[in-house]
Protein backbone atom coordinates (compact mmCIF):
# COMPACT_ATOMS: atom_id res chain seq x y z
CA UNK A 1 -6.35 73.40 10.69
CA UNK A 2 -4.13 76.09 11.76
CA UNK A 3 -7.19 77.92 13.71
CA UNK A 4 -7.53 74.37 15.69
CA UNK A 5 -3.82 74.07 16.43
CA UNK A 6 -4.25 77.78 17.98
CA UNK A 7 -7.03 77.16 20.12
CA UNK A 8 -5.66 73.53 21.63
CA UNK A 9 -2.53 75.55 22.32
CA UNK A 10 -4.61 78.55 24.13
CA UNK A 11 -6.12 75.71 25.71
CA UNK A 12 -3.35 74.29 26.97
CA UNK A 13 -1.97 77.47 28.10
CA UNK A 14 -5.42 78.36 30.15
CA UNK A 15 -4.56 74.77 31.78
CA UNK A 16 -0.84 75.84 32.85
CA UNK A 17 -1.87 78.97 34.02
CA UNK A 18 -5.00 77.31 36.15
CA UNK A 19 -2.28 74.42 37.82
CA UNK A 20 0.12 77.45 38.57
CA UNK A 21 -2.35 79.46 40.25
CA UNK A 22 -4.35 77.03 42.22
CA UNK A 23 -1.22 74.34 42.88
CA UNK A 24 2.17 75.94 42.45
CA UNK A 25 1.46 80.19 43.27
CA UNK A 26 1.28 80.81 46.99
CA UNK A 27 -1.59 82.89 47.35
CA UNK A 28 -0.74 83.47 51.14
CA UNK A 29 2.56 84.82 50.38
CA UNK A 30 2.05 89.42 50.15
CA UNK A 31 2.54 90.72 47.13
CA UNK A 32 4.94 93.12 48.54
CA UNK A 33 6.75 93.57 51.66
CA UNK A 34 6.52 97.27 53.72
CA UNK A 35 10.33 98.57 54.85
CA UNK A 36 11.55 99.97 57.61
CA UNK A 37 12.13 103.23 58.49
CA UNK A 38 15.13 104.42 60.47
CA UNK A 39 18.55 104.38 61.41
CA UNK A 40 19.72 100.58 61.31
CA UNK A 41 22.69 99.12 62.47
CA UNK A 42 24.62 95.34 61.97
CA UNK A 43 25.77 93.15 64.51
CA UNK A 44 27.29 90.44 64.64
CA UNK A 45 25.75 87.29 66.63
CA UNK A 46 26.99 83.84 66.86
CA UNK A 47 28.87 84.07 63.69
CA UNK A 48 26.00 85.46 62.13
CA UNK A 49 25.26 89.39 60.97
CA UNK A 50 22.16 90.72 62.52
CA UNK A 51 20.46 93.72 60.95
CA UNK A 52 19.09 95.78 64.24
CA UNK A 53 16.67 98.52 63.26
CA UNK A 54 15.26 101.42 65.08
CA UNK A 55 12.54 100.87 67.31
CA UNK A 56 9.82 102.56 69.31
CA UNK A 57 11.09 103.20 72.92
CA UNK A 58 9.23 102.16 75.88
CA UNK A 59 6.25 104.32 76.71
CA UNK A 60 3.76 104.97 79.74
CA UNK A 61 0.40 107.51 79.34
CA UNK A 62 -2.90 107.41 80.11
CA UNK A 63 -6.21 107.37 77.70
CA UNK A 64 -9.63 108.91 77.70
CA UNK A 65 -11.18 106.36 79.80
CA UNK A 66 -7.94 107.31 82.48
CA UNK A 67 -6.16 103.85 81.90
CA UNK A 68 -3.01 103.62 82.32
CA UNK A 69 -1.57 102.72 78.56
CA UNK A 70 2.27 101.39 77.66
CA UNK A 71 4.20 99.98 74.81
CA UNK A 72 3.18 96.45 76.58
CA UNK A 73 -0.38 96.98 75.51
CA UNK A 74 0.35 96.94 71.48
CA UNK A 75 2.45 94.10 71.70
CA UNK A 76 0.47 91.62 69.69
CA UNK A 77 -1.15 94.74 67.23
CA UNK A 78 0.08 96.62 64.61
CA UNK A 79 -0.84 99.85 65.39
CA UNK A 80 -1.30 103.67 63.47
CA UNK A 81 -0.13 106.77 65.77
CA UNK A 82 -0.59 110.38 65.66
CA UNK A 83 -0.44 113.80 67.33
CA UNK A 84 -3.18 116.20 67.97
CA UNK A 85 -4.69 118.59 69.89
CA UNK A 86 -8.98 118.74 70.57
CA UNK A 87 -8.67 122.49 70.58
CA UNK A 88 -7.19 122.46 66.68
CA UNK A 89 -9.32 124.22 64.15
CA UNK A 90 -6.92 123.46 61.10
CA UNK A 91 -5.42 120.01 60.54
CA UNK A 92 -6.58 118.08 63.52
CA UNK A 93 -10.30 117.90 62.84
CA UNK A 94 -8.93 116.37 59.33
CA UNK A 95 -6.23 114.05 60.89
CA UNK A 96 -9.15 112.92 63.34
CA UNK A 97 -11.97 112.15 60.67
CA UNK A 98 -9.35 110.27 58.13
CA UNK A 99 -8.38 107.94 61.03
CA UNK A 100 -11.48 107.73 62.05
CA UNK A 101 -12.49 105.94 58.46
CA UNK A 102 -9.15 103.99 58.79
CA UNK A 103 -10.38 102.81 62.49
CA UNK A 104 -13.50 102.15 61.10
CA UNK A 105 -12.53 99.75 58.35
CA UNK A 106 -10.46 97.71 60.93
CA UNK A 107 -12.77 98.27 64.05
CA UNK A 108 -12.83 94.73 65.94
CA UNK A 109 -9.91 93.45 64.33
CA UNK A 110 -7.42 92.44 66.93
CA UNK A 111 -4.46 92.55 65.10
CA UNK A 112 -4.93 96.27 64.35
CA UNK A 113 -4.91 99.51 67.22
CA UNK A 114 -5.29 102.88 67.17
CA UNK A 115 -2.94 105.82 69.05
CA UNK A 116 -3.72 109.03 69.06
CA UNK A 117 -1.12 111.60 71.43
CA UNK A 118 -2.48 114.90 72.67
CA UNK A 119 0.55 117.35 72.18
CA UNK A 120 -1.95 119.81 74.87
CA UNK A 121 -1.96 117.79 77.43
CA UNK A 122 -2.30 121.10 79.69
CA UNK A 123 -5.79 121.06 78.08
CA UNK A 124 -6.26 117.81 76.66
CA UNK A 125 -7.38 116.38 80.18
CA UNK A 126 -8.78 112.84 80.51
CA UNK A 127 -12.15 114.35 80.75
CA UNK A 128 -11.66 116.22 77.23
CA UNK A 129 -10.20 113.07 75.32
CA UNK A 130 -12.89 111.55 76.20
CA UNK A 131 -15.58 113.77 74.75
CA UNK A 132 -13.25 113.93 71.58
CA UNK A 133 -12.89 110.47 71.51
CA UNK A 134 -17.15 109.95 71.51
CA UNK A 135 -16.93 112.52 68.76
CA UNK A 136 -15.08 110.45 66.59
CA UNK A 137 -17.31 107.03 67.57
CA UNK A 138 -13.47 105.37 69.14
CA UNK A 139 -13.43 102.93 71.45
CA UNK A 140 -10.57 101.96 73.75
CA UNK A 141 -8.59 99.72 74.22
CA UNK A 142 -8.69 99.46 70.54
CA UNK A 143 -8.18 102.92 69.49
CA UNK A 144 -6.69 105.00 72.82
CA UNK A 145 -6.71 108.36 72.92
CA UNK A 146 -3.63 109.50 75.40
CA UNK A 147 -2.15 112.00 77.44
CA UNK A 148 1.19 112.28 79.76
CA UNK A 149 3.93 114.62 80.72
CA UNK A 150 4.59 117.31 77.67
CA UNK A 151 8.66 116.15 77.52
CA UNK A 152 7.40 112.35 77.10
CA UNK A 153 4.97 113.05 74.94
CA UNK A 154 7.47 115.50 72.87
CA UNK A 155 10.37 112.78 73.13
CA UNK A 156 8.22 109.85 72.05
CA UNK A 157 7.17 111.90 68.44
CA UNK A 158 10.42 112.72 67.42
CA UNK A 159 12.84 109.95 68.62
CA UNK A 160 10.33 107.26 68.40
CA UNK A 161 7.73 107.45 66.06
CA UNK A 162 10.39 110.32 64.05
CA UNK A 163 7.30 112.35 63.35
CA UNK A 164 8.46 115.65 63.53
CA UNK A 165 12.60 117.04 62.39
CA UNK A 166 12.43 120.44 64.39
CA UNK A 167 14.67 120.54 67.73
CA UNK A 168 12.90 120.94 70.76
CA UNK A 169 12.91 119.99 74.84
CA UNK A 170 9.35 119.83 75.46
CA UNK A 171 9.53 122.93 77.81
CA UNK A 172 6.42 125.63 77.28
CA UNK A 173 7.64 127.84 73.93
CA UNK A 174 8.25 124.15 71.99
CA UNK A 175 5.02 122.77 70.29
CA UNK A 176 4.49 120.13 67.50
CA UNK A 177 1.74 120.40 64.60
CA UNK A 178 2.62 117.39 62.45
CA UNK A 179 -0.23 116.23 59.99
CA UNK A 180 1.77 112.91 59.44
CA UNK A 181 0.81 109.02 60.48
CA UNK A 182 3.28 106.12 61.42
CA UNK A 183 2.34 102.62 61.07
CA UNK A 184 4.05 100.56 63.30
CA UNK A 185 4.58 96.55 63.91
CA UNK A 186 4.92 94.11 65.96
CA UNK A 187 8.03 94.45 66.53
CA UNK A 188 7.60 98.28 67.35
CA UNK A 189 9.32 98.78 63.98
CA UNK A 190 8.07 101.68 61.56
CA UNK A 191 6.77 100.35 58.44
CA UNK A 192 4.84 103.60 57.14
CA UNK A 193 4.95 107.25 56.94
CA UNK A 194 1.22 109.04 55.68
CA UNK A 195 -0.25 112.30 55.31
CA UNK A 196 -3.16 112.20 57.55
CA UNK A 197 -5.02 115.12 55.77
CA UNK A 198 -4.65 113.30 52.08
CA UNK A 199 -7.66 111.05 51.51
CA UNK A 200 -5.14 109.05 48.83
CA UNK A 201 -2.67 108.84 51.39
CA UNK A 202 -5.08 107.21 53.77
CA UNK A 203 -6.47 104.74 51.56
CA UNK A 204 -2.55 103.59 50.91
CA UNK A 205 -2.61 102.92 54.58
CA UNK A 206 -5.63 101.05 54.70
CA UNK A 207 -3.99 98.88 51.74
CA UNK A 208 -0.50 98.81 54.07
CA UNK A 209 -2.30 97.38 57.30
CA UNK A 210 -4.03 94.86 55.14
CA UNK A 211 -0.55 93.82 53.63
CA UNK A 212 0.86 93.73 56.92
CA UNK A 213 -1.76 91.81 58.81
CA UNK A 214 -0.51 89.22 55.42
CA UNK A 215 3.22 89.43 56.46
CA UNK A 216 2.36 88.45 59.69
CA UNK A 217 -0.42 85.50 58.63
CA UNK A 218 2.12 84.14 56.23
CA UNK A 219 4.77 84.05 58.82
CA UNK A 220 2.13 82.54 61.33
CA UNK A 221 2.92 85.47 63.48
């Protein structure tokens, strides 16, 4: 008696759980929400308190097809930036291969872009970026491969995309070798930080765009 009045009550457990999950659980909603990096600041609006965070400033280069790229151009993507330079023989060739796997699991998707910022760009000419870009199977306009003026490209890694803490001006002795990712959104907020020579790291930021890409959905953004 007491083994029947066990399994009715598993039984009528299974149901509750079945009716939450298909009919009360929304599946849509992310498990988890990325933050933001950066300095924030409030303000207040209309009576209300507005939470303004830091975001990525306005930006004009050019990519390996010798396009003329901007901010404008990512402004309905959620996109994964770097630096690098095609003559590197020590973190680059890593940097380049891991987002070349990360590329590849969201190639044709949209919603998803790829940056990648010469910090040569003496020798990173259009003409080179585009042989590294072939090497690395990237197409534009979803992943771009970019080069520009050595002071924007210098200011746009550490006071946008905060990639790299050392002072510098972007004049000839300064140089940046940073083996770190930033995901950014919509919104040209940063919602990620990732070592682009760990393989675990990666795969957290192939997870992280996917969660994203659900922020967005379940917003209908």
């Amino acid at each position: 008696m007491k083994l029947k009045i066990v399994n009715i009550a598993l039984l009528i457990l299974a149901a509750v759980v079945f009716v939450y999950a298909y009919f009360v659980y929304d599946t849509s909603k992310p498990l988890r929400y990325l933050g933001i990096f950066g300095e924030k600041s409030v303000e207040a609006k209309a009576g209300k308190i507005d939470t303004i965070y830091h975001t990525i400033p306005a930006f004009t280069f050019t990519n390996q097809d010798g396009k003329i790229v901007t901010d404008k151009d990512f402004a309905s993507s959620i996109y994964v930036t770097d630096f690098f330079f095609t003559t590197c023989h020590s973190i680059c060739p890593i940097m380049s291969s891991q987002m070349e796997r990360v590329y590849e699991h969201y190639k044709g998707n949209n919603e998803v872009s790829f940056l990648s910022h010469t910090v040569d760009p003496e020798t990173d000419t259009v003409v080179q970026l585009k042989r590294y870009a072939i090497k690395h199977n990237a197409s534009a306009p979803q992943w771009n491969f970019v080069t520009g003026t050595k002071k924007e490209l210098y200011s746009v890694a550490r006071d946008g995309y905060l990639l790299d803490a050392e002072q510098g001006d972007g004049g000839p002795d300064d140089f940046i070798h940073t083996q770190n990712f930033a995901l950014v959104d919509k919104e040209k907020r940063i919602r990620g930080f990732y070592d682009g020579t760990d393989t675990t790291d990666m795969n957290q930021l192939i997870r992280d765009i996917g969660l994203l890409l659900k922020e967005y959905h379940y917003k209908g953004k």
